[in-house]
C-alpha atoms as a PDB file:
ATOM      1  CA  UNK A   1     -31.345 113.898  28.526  1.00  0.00           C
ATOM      2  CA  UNK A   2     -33.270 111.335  30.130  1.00  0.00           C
ATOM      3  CA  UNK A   3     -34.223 113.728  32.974  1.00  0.00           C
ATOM      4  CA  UNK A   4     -35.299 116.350  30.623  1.00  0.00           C
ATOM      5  CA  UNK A   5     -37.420 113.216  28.982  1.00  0.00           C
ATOM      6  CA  UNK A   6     -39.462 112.984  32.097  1.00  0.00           C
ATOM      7  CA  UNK A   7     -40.184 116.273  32.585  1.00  0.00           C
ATOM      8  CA  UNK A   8     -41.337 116.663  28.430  1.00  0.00           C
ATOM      9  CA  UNK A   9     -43.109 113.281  28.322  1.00  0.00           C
ATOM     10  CA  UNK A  10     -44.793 113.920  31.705  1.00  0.00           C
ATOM     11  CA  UNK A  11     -46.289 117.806  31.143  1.00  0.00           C
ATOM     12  CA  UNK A  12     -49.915 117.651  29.721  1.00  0.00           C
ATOM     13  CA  UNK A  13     -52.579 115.461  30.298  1.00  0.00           C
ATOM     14  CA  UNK A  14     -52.159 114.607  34.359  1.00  0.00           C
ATOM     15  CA  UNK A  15     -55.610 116.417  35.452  1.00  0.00           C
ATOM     16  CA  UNK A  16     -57.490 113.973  33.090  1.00  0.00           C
ATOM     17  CA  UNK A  17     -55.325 111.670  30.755  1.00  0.00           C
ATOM     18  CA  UNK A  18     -55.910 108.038  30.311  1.00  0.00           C
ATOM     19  CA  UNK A  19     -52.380 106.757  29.700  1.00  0.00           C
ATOM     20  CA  UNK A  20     -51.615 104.234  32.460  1.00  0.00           C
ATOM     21  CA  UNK A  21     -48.474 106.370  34.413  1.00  0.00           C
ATOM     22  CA  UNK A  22     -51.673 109.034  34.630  1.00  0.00           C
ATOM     23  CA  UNK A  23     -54.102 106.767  36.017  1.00  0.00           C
ATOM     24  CA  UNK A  24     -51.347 105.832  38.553  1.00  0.00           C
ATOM     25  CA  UNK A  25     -50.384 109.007  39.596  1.00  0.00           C
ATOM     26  CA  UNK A  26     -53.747 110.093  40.520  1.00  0.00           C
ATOM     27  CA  UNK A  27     -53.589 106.916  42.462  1.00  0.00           C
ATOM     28  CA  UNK A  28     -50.135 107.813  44.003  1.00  0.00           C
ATOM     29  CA  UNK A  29     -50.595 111.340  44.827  1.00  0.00           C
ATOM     30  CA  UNK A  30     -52.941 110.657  47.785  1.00  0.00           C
ATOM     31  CA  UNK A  31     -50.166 108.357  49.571  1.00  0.00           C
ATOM     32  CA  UNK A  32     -47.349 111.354  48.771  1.00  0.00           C
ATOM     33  CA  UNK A  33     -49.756 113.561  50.995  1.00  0.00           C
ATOM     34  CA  UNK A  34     -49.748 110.855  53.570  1.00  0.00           C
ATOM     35  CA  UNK A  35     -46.226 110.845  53.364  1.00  0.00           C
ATOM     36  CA  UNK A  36     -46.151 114.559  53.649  1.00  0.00           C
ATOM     37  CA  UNK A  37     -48.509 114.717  56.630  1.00  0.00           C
ATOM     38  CA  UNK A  38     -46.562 112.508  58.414  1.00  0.00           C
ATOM     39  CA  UNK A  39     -43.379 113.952  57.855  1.00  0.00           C
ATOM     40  CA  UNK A  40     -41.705 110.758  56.357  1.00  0.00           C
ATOM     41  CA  UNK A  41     -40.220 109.585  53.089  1.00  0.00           C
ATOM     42  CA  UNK A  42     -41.160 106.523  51.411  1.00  0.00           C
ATOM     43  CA  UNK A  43     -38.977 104.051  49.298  1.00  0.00           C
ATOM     44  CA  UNK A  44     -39.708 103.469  45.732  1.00  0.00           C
ATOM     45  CA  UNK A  45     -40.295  99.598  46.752  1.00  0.00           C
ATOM     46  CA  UNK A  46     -42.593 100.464  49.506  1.00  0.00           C
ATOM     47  CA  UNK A  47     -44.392 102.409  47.827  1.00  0.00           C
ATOM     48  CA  UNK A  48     -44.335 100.146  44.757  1.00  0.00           C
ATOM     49  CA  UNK A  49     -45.721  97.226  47.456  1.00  0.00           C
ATOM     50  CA  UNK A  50     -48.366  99.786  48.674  1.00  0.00           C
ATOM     51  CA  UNK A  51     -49.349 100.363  45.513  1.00  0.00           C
ATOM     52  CA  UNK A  52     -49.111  96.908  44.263  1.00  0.00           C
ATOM     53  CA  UNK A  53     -46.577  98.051  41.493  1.00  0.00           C
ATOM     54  CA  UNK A  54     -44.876  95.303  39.930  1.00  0.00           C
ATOM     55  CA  UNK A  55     -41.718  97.427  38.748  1.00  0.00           C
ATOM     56  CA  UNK A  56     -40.269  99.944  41.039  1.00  0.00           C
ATOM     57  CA  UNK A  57     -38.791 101.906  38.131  1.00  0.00           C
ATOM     58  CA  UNK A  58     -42.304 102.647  36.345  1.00  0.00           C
ATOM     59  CA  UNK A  59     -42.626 105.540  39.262  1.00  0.00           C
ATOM     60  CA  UNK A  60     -40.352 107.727  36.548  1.00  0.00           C
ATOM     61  CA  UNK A  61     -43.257 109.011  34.913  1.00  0.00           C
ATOM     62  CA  UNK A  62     -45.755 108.881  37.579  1.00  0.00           C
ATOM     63  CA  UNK A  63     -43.732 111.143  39.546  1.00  0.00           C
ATOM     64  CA  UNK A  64     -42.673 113.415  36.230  1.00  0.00           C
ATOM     65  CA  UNK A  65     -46.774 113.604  36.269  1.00  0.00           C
ATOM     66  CA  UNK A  66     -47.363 114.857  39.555  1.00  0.00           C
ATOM     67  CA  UNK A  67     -44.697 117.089  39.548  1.00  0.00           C
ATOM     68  CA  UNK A  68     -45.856 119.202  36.651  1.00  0.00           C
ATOM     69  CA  UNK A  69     -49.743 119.430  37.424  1.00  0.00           C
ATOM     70  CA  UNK A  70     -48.161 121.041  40.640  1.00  0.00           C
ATOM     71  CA  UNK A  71     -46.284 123.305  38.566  1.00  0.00           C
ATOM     72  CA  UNK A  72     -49.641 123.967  36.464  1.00  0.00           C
ATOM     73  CA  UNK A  73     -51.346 124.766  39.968  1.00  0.00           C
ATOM     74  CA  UNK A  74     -48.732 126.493  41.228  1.00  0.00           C
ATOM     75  CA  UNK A  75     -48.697 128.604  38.063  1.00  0.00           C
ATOM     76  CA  UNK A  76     -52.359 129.287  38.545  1.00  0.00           C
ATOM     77  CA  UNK A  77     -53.376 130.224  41.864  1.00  0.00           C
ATOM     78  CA  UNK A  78     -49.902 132.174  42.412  1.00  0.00           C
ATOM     79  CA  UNK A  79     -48.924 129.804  45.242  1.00  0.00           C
ATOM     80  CA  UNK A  80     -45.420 128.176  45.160  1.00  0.00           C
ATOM     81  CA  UNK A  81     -46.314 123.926  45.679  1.00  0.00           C
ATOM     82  CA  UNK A  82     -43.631 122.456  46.957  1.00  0.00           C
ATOM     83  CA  UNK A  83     -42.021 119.345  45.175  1.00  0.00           C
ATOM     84  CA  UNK A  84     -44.002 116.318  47.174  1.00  0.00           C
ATOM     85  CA  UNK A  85     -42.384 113.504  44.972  1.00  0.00           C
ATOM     86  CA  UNK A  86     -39.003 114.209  46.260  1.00  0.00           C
ATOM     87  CA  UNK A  87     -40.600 112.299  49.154  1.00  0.00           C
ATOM     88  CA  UNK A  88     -39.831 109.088  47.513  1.00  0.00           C
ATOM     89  CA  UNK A  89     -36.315 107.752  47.936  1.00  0.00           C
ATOM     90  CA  UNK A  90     -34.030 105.377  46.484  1.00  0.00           C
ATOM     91  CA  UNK A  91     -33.794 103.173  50.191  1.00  0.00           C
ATOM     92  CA  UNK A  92     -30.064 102.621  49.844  1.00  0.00           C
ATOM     93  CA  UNK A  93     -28.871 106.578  49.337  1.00  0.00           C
ATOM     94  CA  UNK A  94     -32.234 107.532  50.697  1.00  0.00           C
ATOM     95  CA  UNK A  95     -32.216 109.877  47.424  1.00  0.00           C
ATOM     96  CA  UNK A  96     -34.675 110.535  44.993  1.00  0.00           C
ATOM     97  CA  UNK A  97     -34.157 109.188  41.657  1.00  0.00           C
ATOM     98  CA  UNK A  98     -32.632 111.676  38.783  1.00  0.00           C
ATOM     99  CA  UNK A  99     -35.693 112.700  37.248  1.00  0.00           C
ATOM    100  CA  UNK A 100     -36.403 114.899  39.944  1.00  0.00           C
ATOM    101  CA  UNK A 101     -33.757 117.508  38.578  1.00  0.00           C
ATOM    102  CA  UNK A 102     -35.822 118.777  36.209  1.00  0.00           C
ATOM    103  CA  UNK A 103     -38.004 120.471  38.606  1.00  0.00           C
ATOM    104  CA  UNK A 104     -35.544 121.847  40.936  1.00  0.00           C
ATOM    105  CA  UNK A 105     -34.014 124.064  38.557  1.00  0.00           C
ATOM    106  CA  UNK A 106     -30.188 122.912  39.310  1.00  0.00           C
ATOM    107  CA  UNK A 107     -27.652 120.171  38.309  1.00  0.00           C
ATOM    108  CA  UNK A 108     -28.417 118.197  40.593  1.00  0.00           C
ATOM    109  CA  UNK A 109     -26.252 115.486  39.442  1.00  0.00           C
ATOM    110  CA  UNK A 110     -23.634 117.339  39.453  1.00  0.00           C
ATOM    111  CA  UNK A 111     -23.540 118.496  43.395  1.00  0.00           C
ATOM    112  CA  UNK A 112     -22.219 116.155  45.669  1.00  0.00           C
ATOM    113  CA  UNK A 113     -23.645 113.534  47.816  1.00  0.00           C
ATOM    114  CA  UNK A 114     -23.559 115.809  50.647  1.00  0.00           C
ATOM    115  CA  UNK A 115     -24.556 119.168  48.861  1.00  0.00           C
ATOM    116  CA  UNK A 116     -27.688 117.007  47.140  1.00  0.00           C
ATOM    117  CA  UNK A 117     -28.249 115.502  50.907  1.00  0.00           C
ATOM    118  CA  UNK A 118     -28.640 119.238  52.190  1.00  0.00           C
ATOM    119  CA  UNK A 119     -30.782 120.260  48.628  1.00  0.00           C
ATOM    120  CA  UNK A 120     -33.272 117.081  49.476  1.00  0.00           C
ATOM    121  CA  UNK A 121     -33.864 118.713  53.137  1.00  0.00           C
ATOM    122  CA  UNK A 122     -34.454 121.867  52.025  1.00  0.00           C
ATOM    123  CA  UNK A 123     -37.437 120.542  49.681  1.00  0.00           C
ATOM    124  CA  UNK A 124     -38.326 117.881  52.270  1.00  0.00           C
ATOM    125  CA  UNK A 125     -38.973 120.832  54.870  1.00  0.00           C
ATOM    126  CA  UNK A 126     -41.071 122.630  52.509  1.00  0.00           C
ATOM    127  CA  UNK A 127     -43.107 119.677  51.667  1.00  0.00           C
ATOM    128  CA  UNK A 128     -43.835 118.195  55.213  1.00  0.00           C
ATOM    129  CA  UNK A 129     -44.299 122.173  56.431  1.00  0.00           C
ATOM    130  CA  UNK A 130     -46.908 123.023  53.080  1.00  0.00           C
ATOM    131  CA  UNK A 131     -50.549 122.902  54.533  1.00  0.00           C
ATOM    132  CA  UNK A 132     -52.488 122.582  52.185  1.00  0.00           C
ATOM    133  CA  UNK A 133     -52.178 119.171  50.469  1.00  0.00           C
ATOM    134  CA  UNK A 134     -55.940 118.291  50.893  1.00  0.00           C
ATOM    135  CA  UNK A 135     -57.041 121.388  49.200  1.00  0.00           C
ATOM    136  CA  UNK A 136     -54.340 120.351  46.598  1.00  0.00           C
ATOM    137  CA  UNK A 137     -55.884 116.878  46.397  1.00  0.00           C
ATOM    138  CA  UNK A 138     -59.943 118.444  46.050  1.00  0.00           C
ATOM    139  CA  UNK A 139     -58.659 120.631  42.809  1.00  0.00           C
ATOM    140  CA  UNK A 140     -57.158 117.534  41.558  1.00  0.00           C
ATOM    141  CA  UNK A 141     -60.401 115.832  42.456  1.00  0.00           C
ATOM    142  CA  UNK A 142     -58.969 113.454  44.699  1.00  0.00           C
ATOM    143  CA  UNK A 143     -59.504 112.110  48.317  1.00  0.00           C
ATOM    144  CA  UNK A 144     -56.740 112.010  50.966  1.00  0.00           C
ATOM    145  CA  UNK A 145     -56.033 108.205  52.375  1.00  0.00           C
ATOM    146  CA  UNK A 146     -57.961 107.552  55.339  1.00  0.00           C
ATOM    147  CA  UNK A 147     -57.277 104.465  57.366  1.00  0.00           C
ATOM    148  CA  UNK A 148     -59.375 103.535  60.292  1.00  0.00           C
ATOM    149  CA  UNK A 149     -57.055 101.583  62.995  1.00  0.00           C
ATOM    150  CA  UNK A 150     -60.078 101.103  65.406  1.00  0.00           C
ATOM    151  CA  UNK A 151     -60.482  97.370  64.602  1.00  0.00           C
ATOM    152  CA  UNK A 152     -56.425  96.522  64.715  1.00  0.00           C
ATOM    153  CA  UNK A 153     -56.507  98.796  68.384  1.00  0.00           C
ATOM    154  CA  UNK A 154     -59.061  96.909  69.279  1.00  0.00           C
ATOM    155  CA  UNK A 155     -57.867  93.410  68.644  1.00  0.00           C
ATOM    156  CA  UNK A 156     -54.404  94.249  69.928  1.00  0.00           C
ATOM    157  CA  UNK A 157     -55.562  95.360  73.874  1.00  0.00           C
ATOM    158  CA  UNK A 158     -56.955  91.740  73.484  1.00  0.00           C
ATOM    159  CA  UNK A 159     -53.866  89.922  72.732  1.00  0.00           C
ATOM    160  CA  UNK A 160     -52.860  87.456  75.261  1.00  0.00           C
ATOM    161  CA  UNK A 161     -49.436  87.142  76.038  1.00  0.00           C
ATOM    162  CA  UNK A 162     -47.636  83.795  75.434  1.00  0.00           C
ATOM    163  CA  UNK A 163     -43.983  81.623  75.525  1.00  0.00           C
ATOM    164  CA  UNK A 164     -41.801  83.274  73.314  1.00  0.00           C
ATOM    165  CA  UNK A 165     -41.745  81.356  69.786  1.00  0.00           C
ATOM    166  CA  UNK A 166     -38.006  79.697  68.615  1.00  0.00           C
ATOM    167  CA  UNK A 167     -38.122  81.871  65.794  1.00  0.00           C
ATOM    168  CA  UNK A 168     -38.575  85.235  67.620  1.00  0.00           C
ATOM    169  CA  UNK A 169     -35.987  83.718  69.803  1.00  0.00           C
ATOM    170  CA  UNK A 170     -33.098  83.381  67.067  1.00  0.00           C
ATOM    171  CA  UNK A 171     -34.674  86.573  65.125  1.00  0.00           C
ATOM    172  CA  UNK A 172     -34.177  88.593  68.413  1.00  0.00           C
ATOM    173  CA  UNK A 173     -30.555  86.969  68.728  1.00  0.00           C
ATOM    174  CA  UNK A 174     -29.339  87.883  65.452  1.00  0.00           C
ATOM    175  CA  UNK A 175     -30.749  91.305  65.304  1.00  0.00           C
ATOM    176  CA  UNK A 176     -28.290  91.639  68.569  1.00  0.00           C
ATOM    177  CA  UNK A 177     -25.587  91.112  66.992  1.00  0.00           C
ATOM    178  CA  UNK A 178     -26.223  92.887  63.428  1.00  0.00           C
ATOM    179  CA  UNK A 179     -27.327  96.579  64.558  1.00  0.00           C
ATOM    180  CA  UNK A 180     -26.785  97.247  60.962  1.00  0.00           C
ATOM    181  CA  UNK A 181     -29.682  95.151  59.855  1.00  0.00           C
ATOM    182  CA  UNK A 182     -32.340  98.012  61.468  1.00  0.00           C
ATOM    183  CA  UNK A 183     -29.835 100.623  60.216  1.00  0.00           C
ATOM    184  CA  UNK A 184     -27.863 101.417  63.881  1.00  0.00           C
ATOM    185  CA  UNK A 185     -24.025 101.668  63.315  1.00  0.00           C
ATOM    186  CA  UNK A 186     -22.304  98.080  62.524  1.00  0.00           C
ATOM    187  CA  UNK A 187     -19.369  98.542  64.828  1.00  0.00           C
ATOM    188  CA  UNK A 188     -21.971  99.155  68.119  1.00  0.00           C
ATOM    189  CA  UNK A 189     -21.482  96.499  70.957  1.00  0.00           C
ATOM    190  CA  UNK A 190     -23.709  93.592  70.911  1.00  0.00           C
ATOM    191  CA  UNK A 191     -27.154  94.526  72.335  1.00  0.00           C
ATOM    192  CA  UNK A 192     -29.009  92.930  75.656  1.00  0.00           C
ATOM    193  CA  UNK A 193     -31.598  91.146  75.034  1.00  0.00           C
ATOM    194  CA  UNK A 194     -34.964  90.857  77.434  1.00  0.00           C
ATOM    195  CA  UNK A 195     -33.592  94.418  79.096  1.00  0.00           C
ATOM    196  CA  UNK A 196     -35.231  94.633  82.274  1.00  0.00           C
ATOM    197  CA  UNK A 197     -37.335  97.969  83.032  1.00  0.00           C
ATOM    198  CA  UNK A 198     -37.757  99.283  86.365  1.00  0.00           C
ATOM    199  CA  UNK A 199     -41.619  99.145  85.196  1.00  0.00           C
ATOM    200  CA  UNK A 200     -41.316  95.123  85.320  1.00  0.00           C
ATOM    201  CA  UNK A 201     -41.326  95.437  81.142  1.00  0.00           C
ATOM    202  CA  UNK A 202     -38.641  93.905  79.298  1.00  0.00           C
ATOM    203  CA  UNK A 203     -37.239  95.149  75.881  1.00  0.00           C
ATOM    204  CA  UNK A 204     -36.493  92.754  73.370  1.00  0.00           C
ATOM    205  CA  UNK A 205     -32.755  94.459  72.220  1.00  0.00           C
ATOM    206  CA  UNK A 206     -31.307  97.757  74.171  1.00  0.00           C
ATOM    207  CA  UNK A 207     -28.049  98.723  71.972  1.00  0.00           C
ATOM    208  CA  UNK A 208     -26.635 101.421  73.779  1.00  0.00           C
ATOM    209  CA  UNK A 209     -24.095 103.987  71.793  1.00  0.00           C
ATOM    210  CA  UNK A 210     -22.038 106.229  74.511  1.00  0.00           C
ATOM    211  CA  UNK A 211     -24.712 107.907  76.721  1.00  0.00           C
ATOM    212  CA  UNK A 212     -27.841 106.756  73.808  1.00  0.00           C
ATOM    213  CA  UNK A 213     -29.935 104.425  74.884  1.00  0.00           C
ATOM    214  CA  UNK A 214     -31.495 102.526  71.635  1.00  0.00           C
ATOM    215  CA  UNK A 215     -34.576 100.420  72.579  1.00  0.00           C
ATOM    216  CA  UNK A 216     -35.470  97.521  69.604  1.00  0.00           C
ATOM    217  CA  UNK A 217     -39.217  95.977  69.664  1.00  0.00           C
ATOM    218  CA  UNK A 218     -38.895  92.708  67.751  1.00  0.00           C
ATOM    219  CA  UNK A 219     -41.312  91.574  65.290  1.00  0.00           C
ATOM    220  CA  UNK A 220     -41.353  89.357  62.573  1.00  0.00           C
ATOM    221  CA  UNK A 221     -42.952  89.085  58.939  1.00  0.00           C
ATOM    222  CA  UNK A 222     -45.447  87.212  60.235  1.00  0.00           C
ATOM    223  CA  UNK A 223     -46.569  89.472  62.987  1.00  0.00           C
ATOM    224  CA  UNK A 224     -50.229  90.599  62.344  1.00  0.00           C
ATOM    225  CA  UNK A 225     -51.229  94.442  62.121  1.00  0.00           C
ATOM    226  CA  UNK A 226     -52.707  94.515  65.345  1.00  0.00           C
ATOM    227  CA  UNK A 227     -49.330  92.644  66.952  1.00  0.00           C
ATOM    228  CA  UNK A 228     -46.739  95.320  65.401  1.00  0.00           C
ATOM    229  CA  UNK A 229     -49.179  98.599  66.345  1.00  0.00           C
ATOM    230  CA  UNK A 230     -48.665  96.460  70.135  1.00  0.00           C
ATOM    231  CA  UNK A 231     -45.160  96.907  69.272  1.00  0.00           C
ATOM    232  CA  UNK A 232     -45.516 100.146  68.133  1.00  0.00           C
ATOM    233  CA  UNK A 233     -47.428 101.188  71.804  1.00  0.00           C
ATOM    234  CA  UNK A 234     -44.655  99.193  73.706  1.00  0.00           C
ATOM    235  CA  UNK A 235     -42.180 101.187  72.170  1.00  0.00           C
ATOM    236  CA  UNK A 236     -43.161 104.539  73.488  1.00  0.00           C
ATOM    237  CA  UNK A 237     -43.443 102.783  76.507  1.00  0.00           C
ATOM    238  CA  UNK A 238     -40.302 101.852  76.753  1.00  0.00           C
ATOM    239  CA  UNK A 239     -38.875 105.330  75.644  1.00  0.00           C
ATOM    240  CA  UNK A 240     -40.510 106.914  78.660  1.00  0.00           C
ATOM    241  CA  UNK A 241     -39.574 105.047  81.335  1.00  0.00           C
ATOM    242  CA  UNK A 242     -35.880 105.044  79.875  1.00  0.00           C
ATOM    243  CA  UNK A 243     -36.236 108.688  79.932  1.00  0.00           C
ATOM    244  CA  UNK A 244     -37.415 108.411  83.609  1.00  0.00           C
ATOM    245  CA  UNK A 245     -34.851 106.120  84.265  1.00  0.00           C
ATOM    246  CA  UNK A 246     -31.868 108.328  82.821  1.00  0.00           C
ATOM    247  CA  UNK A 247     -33.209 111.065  84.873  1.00  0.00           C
ATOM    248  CA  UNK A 248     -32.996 109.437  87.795  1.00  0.00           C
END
């Protein structure tokens, strides 16, 4: 009932309504289509951070809004919308939440983990594969997200390298020996820390599961931007010249 509540409660007014779960779904919409664009899902607490949502549950109706003005579009210009707000997932099943069933046209709840795992991909393909979510976004007269990294890029080719702190030290050291805390299997060995590259580079963690080598950047919560999209370069980095390695 309460699924069939969302999708009642949630049906008119989206385009230009003033009730607050409208305001914020015109507001959430635009990071969906990031989302979608990148081919990602997003928790309902990182969005909720994002967003600066106190409560993750209020995305209920804010989803319930945006999934019926795409049924409205797709209903007018013929075109079958795919279901973006199944992009946002409970982070422990890595589900969406129940009142998604209403616009799938099954019982959900009613298939198994596994059978709503394979349901979820289906829809997730559609979504991340449907090009036209900025055309979407100008009927709903909205703007797609854009973020300009240039500064952060900037600032992180400049950043000196120093000692290694205490904290990364023990941070580093535990994430070694809890794989499970960056979700990698809890029974894998412990990992190697400061991994040494043929390259001269060193990775911070290399798990390694059979024949897969699994290379971990550390950083902490008080890493700046422009420090984790360093990370973020190192990693590829350090993917390639495993690669290189393995091949030789």
């Amino acid at each position: 009932m309460s699924r069939l509540r969302t999708v009642i409660a949630t049906k008119y007014g989206f385009l230009g309504g003033d009730k607050l779960y409208q305001l914020r779904a015109r507001q959430t919409l635009p990071y969906l289509v990031r989302q979608a664009k990148a081919g990602q899902t997003i928790s309902y607490s990182e969005l909720a951070s994002e967003l600066n949502y106190k409560n993750p549950r209020s995305f209920n109706y804010i989803l319930g809004a945006i999934g019926n003005s795409l049924l409205e579009l797709s209903n007018l210009h013929y075109i079958e919308i795919p279901p973006i707000q199944c992009i946002v997932v409970n982070k422990n099943t890595r589900l969406p939440g129940e009142g998604l069933e209403g616009f799938l046209n099954t019982d959900f709840s009613n298939l198994t983990k596994r059978q709503q795992e394979i349901l979820i991909d289906m829809q997730l393909a559609k979504v991340y594969t449907f090009n036209q979510w900025d055309w979407i976004l100008s009927l709903l007269g909205l703007e797609p997200l854009v973020e300009d990294l240039q500064v952060e890029l900037d600032k992180a080719k400049n950043i000196l390298g120093g000692g290694e702190s205490e904290d990364h030290r023990k941070f580093k050291e535990w994430i070694s020996k809890n794989p499970q805390a960056i979700g990698l299997k809890g029974t894998l060995s412990n990992g190697e820390t400061e991994y040494k590259l043929p390259s001269g580079d060193s990775i911070d963690i290399l798990f390694m599961d059979k024949d897969l080598l699994i290379a971990v950047e550390v950083k902490s919560k008080i890493s700046k931007k422009e420090d984790i999209l360093r990370g973020l370069f190192q990693c590829i980095k350090y993917k390639k010249v495993l690669e290189a390695k393995q091949i030789i």
